[in-house]
C-alpha atoms as a PDB file:
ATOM      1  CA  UNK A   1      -6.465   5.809  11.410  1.00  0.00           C
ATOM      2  CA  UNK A   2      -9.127   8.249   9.823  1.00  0.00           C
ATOM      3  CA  UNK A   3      -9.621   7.946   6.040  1.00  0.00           C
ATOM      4  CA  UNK A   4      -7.909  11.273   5.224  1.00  0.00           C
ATOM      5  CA  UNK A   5      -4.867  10.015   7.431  1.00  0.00           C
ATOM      6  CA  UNK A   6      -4.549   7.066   5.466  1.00  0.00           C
ATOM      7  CA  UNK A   7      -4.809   8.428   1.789  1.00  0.00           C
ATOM      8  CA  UNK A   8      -2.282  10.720   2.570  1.00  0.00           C
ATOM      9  CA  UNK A   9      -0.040   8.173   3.897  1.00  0.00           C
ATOM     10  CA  UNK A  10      -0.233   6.111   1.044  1.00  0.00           C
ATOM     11  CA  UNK A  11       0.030   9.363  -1.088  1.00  0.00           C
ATOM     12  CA  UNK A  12       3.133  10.183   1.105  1.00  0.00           C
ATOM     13  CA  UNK A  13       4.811   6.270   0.100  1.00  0.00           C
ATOM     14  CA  UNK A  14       3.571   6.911  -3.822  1.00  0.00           C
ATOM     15  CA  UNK A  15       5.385   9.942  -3.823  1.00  0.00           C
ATOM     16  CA  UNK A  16       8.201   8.716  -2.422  1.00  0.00           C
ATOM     17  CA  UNK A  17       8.153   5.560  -4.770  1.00  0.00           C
ATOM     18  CA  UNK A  18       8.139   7.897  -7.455  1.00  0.00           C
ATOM     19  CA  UNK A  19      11.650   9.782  -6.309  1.00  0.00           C
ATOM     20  CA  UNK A  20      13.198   6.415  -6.389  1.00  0.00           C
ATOM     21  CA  UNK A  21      12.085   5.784  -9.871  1.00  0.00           C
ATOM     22  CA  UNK A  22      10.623   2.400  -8.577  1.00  0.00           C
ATOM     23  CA  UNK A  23       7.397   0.552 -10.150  1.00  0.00           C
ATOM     24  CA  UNK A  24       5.325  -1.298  -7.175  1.00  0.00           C
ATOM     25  CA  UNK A  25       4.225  -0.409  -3.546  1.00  0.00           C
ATOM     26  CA  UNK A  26       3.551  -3.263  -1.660  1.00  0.00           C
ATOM     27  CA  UNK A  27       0.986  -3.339   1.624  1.00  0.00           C
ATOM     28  CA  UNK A  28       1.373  -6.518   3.503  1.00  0.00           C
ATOM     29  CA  UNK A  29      -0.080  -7.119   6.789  1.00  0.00           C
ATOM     30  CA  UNK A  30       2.846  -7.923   9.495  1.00  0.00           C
ATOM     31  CA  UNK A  31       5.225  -6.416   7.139  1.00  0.00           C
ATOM     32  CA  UNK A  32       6.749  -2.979   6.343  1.00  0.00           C
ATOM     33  CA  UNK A  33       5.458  -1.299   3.724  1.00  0.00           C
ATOM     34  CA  UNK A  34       8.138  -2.156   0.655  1.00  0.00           C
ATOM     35  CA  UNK A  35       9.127  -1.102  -2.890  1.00  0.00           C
ATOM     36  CA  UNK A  36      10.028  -2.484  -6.142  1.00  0.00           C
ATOM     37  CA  UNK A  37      12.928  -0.694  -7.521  1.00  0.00           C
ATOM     38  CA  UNK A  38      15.499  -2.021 -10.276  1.00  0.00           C
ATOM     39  CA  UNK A  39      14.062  -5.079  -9.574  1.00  0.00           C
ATOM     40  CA  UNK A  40      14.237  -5.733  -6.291  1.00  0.00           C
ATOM     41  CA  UNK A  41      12.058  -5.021  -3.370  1.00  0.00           C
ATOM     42  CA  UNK A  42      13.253  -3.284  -0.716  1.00  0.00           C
ATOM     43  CA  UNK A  43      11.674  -2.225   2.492  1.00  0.00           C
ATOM     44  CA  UNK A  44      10.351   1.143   3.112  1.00  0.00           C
ATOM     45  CA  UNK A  45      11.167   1.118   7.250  1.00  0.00           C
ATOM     46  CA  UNK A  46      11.560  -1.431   9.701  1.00  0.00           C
ATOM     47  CA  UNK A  47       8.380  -1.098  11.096  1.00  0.00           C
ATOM     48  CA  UNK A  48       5.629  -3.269  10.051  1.00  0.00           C
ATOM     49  CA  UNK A  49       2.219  -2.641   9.168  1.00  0.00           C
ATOM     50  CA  UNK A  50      -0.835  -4.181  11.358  1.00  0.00           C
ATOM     51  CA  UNK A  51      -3.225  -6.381   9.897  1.00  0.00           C
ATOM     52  CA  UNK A  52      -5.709  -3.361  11.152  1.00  0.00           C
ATOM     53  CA  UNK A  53      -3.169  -0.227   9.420  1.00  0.00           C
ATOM     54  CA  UNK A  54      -3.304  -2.303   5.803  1.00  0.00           C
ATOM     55  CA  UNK A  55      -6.478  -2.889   5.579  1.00  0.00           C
ATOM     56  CA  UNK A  56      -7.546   0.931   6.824  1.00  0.00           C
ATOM     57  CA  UNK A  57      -4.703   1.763   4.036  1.00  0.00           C
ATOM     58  CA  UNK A  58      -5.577   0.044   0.994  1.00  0.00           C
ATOM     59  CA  UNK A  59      -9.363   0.415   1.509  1.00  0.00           C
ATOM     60  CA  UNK A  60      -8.454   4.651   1.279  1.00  0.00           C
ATOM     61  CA  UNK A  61      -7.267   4.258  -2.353  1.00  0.00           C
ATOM     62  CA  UNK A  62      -9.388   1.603  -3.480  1.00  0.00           C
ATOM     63  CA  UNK A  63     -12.849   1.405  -5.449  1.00  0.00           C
ATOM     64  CA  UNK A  64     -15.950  -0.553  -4.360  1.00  0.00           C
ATOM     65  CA  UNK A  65     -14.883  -3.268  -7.252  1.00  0.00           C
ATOM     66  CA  UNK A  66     -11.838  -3.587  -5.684  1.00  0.00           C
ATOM     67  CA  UNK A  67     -12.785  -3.191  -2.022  1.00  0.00           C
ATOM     68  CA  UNK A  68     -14.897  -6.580  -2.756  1.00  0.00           C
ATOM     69  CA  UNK A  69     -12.420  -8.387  -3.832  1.00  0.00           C
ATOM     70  CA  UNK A  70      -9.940  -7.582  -0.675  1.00  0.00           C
ATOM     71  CA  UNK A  71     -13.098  -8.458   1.442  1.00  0.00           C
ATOM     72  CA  UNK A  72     -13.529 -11.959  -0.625  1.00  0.00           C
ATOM     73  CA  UNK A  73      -9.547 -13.057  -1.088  1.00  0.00           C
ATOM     74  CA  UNK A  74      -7.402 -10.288   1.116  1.00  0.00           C
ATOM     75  CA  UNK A  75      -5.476  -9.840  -1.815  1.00  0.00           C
ATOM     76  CA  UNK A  76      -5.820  -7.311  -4.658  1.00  0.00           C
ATOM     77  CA  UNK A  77      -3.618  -5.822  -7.115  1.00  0.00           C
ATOM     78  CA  UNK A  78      -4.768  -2.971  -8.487  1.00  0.00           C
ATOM     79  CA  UNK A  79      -2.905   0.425 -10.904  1.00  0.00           C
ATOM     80  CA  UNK A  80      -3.067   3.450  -9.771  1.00  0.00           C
ATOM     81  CA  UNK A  81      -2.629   6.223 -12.286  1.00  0.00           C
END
């Protein structure tokens, strides 16, 4: 997936976030993408996201600060605004 591809995709899921009035997107590896809403989080699809697909994904939207960190602990939480 080519840069461009992936920050739109992840635009695509903030957007739709947004239209569900939930507060988190979550991008797990083996997982579907998921939101928090009321509470709760709730899957996005059925289809899961590759190990390969969440890493191309979150490194789109992230910062060199934060790209370091997902290199050193695969984990980052991060605002976007």
């Amino acid at each position: 997936m080519e840069r461009d591809q992936a920050t739109r995709f992840v635009h695509d899921l903030l957007r739709l976030l947004l239209s569900k009035k939930g507060s988190d997107l979550f991008l797990t590896a083996e997982f579907p993408p998921a939101f928090k809403i009321d509470g709760r989080v709730l899957p996005v699809s059925n289809q899961p996201l590759t190990g390969q697909h969440t890493s191309e994904l979150v490194r789109a939207i992230m910062n060199d600060r934060q790209a370091g960190e997902f290199e050193k602990t695969k984990e980052c939480q991060f605002a976007i605004n």
